[in-house]
C-alpha atoms as a PDB file:
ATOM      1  CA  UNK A   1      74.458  35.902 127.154  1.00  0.00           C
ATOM      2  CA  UNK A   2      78.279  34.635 126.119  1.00  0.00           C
ATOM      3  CA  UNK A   3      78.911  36.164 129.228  1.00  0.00           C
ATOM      4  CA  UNK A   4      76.571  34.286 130.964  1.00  0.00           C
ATOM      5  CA  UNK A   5      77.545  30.947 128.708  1.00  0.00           C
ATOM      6  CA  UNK A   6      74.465  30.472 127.362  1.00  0.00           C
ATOM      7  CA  UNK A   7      75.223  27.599 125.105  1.00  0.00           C
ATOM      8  CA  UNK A   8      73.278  28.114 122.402  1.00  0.00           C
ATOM      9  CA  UNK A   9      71.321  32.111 121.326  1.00  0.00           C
ATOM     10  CA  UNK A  10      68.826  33.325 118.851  1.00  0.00           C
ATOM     11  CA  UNK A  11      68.995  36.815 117.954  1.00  0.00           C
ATOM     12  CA  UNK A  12      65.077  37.635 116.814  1.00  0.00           C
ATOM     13  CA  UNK A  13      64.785  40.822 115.158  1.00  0.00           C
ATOM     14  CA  UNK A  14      61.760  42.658 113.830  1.00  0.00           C
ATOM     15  CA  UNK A  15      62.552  45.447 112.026  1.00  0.00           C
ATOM     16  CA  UNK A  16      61.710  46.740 108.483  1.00  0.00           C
ATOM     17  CA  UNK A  17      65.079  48.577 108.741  1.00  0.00           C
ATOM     18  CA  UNK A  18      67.439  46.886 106.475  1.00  0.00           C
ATOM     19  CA  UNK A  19      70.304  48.699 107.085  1.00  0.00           C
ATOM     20  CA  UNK A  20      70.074  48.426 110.914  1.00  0.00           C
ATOM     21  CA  UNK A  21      69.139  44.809 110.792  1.00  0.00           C
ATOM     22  CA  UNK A  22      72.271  43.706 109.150  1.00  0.00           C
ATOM     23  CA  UNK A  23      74.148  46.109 111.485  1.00  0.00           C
ATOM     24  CA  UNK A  24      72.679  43.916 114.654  1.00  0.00           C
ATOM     25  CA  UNK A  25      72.956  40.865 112.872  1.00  0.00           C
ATOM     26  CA  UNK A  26      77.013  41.627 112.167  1.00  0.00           C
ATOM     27  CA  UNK A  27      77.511  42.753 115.654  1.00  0.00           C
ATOM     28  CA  UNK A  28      76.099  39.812 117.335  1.00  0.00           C
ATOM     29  CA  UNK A  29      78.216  36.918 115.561  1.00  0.00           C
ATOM     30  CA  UNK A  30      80.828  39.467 116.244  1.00  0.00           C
ATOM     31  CA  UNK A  31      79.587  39.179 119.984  1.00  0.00           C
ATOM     32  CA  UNK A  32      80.111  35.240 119.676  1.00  0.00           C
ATOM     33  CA  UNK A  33      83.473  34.984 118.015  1.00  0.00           C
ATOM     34  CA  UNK A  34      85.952  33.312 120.308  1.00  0.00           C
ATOM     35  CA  UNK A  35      82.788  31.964 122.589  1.00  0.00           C
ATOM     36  CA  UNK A  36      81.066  28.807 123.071  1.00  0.00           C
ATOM     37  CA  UNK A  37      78.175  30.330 122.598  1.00  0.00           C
ATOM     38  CA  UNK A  38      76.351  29.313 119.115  1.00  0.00           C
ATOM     39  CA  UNK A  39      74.479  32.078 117.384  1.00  0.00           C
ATOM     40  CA  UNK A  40      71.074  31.427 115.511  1.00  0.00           C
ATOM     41  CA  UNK A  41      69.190  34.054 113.447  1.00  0.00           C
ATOM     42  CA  UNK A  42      65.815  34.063 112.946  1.00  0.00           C
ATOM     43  CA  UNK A  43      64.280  34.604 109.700  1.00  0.00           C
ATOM     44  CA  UNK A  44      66.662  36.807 108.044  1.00  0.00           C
ATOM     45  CA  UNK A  45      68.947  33.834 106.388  1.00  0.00           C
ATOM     46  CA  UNK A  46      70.400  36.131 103.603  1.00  0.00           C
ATOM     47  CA  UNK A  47      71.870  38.424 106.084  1.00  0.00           C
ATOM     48  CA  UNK A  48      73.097  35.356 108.570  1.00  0.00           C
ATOM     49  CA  UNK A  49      75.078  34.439 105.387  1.00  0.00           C
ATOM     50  CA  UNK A  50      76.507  37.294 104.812  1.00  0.00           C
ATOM     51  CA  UNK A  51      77.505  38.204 108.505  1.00  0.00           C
ATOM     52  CA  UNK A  52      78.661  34.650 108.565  1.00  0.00           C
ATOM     53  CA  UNK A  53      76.489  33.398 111.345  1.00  0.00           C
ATOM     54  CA  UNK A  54      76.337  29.774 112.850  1.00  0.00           C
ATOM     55  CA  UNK A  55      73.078  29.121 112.267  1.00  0.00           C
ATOM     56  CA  UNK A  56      69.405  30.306 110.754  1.00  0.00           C
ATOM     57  CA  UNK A  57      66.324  29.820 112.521  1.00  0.00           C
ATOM     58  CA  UNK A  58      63.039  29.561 110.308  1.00  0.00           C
ATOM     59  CA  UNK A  59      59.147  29.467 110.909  1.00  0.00           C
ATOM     60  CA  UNK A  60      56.708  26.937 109.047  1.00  0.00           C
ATOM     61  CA  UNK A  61      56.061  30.007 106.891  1.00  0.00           C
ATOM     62  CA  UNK A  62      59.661  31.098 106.028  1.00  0.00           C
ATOM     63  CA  UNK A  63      59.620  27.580 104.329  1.00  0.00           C
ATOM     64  CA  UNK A  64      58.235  28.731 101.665  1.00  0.00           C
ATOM     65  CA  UNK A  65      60.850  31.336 100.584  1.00  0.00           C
ATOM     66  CA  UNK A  66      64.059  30.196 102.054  1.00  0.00           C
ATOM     67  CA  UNK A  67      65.947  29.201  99.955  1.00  0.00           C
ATOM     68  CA  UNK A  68      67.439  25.967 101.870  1.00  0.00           C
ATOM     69  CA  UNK A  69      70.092  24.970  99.501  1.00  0.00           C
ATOM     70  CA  UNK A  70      72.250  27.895  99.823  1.00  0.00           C
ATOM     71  CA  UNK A  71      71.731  27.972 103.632  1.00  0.00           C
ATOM     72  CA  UNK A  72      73.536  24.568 103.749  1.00  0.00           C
ATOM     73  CA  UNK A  73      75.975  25.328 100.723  1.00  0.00           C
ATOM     74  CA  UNK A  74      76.900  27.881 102.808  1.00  0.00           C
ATOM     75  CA  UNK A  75      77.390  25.860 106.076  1.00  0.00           C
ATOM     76  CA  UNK A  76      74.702  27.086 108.167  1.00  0.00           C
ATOM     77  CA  UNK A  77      72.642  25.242 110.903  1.00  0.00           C
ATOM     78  CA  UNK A  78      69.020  25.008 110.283  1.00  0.00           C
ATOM     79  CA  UNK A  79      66.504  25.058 113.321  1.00  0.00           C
ATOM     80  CA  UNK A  80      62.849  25.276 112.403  1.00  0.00           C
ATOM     81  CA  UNK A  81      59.522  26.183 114.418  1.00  0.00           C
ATOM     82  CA  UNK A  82      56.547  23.576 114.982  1.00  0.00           C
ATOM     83  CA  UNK A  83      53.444  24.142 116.708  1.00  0.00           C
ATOM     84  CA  UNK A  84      51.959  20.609 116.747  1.00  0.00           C
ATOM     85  CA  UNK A  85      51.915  17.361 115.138  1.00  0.00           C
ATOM     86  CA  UNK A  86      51.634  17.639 111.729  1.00  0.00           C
ATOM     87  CA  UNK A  87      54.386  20.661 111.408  1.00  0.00           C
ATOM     88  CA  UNK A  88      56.360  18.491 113.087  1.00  0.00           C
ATOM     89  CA  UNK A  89      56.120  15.781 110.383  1.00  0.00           C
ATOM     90  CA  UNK A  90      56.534  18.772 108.043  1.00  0.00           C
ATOM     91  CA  UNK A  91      59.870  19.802 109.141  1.00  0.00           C
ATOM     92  CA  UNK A  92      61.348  16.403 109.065  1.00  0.00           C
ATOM     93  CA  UNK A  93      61.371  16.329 105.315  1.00  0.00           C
ATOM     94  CA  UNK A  94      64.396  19.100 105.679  1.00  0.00           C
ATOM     95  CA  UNK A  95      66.106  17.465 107.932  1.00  0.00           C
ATOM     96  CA  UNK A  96      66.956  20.623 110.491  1.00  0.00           C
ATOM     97  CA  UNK A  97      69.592  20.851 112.910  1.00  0.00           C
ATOM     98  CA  UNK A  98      67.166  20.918 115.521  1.00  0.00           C
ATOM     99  CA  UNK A  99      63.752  21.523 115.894  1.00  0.00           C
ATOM    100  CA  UNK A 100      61.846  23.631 118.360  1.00  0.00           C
ATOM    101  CA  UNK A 101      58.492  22.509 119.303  1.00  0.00           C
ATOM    102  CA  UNK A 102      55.916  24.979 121.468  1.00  0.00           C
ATOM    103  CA  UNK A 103      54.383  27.526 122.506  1.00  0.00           C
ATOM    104  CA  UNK A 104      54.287  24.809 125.493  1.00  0.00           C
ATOM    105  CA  UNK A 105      52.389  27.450 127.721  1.00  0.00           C
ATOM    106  CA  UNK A 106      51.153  31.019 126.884  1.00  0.00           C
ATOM    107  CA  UNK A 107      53.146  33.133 126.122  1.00  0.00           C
ATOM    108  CA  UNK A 108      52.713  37.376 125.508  1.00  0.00           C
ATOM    109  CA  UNK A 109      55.809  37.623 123.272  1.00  0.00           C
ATOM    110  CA  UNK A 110      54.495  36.481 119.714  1.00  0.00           C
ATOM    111  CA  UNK A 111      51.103  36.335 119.039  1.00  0.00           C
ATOM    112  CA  UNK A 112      50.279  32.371 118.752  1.00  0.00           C
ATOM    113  CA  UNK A 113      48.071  31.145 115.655  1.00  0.00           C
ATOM    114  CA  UNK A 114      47.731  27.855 118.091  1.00  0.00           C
ATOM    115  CA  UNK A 115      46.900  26.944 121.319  1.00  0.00           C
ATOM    116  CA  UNK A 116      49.534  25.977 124.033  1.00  0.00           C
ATOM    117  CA  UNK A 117      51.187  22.600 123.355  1.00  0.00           C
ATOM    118  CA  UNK A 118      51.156  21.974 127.243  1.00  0.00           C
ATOM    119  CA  UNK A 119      53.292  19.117 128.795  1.00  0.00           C
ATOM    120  CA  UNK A 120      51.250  16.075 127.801  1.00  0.00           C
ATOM    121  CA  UNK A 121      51.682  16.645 124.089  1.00  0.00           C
ATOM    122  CA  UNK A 122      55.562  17.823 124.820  1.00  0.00           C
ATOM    123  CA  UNK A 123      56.483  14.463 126.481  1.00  0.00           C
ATOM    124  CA  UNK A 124      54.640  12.860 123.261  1.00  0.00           C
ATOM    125  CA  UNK A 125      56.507  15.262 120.744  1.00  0.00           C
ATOM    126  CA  UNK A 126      59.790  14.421 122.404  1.00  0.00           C
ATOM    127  CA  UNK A 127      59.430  10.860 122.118  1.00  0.00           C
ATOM    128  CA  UNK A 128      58.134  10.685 118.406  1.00  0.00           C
ATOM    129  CA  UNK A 129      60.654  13.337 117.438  1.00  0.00           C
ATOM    130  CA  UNK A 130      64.155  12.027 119.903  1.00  0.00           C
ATOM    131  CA  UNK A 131      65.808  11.354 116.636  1.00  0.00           C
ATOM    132  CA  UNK A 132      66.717  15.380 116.236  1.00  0.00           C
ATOM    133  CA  UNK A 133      68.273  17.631 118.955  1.00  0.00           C
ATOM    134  CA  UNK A 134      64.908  19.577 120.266  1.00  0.00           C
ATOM    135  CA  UNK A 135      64.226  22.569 122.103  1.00  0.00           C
ATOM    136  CA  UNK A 136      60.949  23.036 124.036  1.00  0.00           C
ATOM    137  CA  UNK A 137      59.616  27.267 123.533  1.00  0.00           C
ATOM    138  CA  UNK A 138      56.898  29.260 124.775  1.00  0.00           C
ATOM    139  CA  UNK A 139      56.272  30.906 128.301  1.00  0.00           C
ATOM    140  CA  UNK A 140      58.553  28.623 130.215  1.00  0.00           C
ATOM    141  CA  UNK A 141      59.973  29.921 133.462  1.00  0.00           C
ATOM    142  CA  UNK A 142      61.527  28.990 136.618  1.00  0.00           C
ATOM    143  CA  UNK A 143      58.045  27.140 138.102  1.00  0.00           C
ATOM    144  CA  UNK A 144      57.794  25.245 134.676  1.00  0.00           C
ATOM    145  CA  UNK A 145      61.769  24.629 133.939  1.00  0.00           C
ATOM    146  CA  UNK A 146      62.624  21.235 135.200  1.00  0.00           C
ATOM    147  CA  UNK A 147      58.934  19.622 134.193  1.00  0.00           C
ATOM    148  CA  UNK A 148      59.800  20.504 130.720  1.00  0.00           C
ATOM    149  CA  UNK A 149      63.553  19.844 130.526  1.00  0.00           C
ATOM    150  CA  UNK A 150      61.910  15.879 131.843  1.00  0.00           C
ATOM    151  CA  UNK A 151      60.065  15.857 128.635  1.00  0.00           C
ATOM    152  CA  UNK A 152      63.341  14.532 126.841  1.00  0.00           C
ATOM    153  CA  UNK A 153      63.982  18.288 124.856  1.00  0.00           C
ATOM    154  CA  UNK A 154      67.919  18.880 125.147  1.00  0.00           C
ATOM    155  CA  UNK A 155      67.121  22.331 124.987  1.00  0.00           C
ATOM    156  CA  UNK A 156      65.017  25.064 126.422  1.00  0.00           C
ATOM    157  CA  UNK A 157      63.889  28.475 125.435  1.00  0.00           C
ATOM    158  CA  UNK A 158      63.470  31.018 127.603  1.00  0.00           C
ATOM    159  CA  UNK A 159      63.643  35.043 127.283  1.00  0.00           C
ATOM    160  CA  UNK A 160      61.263  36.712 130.253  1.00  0.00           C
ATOM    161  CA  UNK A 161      62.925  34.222 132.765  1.00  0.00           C
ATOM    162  CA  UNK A 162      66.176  36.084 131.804  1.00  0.00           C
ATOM    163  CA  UNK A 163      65.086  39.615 130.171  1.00  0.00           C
ATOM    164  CA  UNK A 164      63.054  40.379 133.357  1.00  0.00           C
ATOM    165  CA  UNK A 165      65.828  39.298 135.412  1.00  0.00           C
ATOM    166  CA  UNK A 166      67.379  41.880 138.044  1.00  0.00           C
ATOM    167  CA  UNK A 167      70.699  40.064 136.958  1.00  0.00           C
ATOM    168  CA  UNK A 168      70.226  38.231 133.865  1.00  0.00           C
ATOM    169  CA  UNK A 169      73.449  36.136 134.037  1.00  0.00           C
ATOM    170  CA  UNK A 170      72.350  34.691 137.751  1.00  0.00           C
ATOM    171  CA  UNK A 171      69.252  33.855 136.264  1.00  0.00           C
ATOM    172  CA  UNK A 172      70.826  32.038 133.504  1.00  0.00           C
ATOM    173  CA  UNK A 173      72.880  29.878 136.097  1.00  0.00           C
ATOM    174  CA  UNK A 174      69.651  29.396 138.618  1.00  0.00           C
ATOM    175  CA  UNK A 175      67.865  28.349 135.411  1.00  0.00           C
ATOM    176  CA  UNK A 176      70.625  25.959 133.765  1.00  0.00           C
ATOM    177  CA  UNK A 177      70.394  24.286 137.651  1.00  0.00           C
ATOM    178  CA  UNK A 178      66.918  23.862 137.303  1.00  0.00           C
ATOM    179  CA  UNK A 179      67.280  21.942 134.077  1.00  0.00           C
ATOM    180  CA  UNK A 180      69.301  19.200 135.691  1.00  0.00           C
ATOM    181  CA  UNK A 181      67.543  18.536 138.748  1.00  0.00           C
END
């Protein structure tokens, strides 16, 4: 992906091996030095520290046990999850970095405790939340690209669109054309 100049990446491990998550975690922002590319990691903020990674990227549950001090002590960018209306309103206590809202359409890669967002409540999310950089997430793709990037999000997520791919960096640039048409 700093290949492809993806502006912004999260790295979203799930592992309950320690010693090979911190070895990922270490070789990513090595990945990124030197690039444009910013480098978010999700959930494990004690290790993002440590490897000395640009950013963290928490759930509504991680809340709870982050410890959000040290993360900004220490310099780091905070993005946060939402899944509707009221964990929006949540997350703008901590004033994140940004703040991804979704799953705007089904999605098969995380098992969703909510119901798609869809575009309605997207173009409504955007405009209460346009005060914070935002990301729109969840089962967008080349069909859905340009609808959402409309909504007002400065950022979209997308990982089949590119994973799936036969060349992953063309689809980055066919994608990245899509947002600004």
């Amino acid at each position: 992906m700093v290949e492809a100049e993806v502006p912004t990446v999260q790295l979203r491990l799930k592992s309950d091996d320690t010693k090979l998550t911190r070895k990922q975690i270490a070789q990513s922002v090595d990945a990124v030095q030197g690039s444009k590319t910013l480098l978010f990691i999700n959930d494990y903020w004690q290790e993002a520290i440590e490897a000395g990674a640009y950013g963290i990227h928490l759930g509504q549950e991680d809340l709870e046990t982050a410890d959000l001090d040290t993360i900004r002590t220490k310099g780091l960018r905070l993005g946060l999850s939402t899944h509707g209306y009221a964990e929006m309103v949540y997350a703008d206590r901590f004033c994140p970095s940004y703040i991804a809202m979704g799953a705007i359409f089904p999605t098969n890669l995380k098992k969703m405790e909510t119901a798609p967002q869809g575009l309605g409540r997207l173009y409504k999310y955007a405009q209460l939340m346009s005060h914070y950089p935002l990301v729109a997430i969840g089962g967008i793709d080349e069909s859905s690209i340009h609808a959402v990037a409309q909504s007002g999000v400065g950022s979209v997520a997308v990982v089949r669109a590119i994973n799936g791919a036969s060349d992953p960096k063309v689809a980055v640039k066919h994608l990245q054309e899509l947002m600004k048409t």
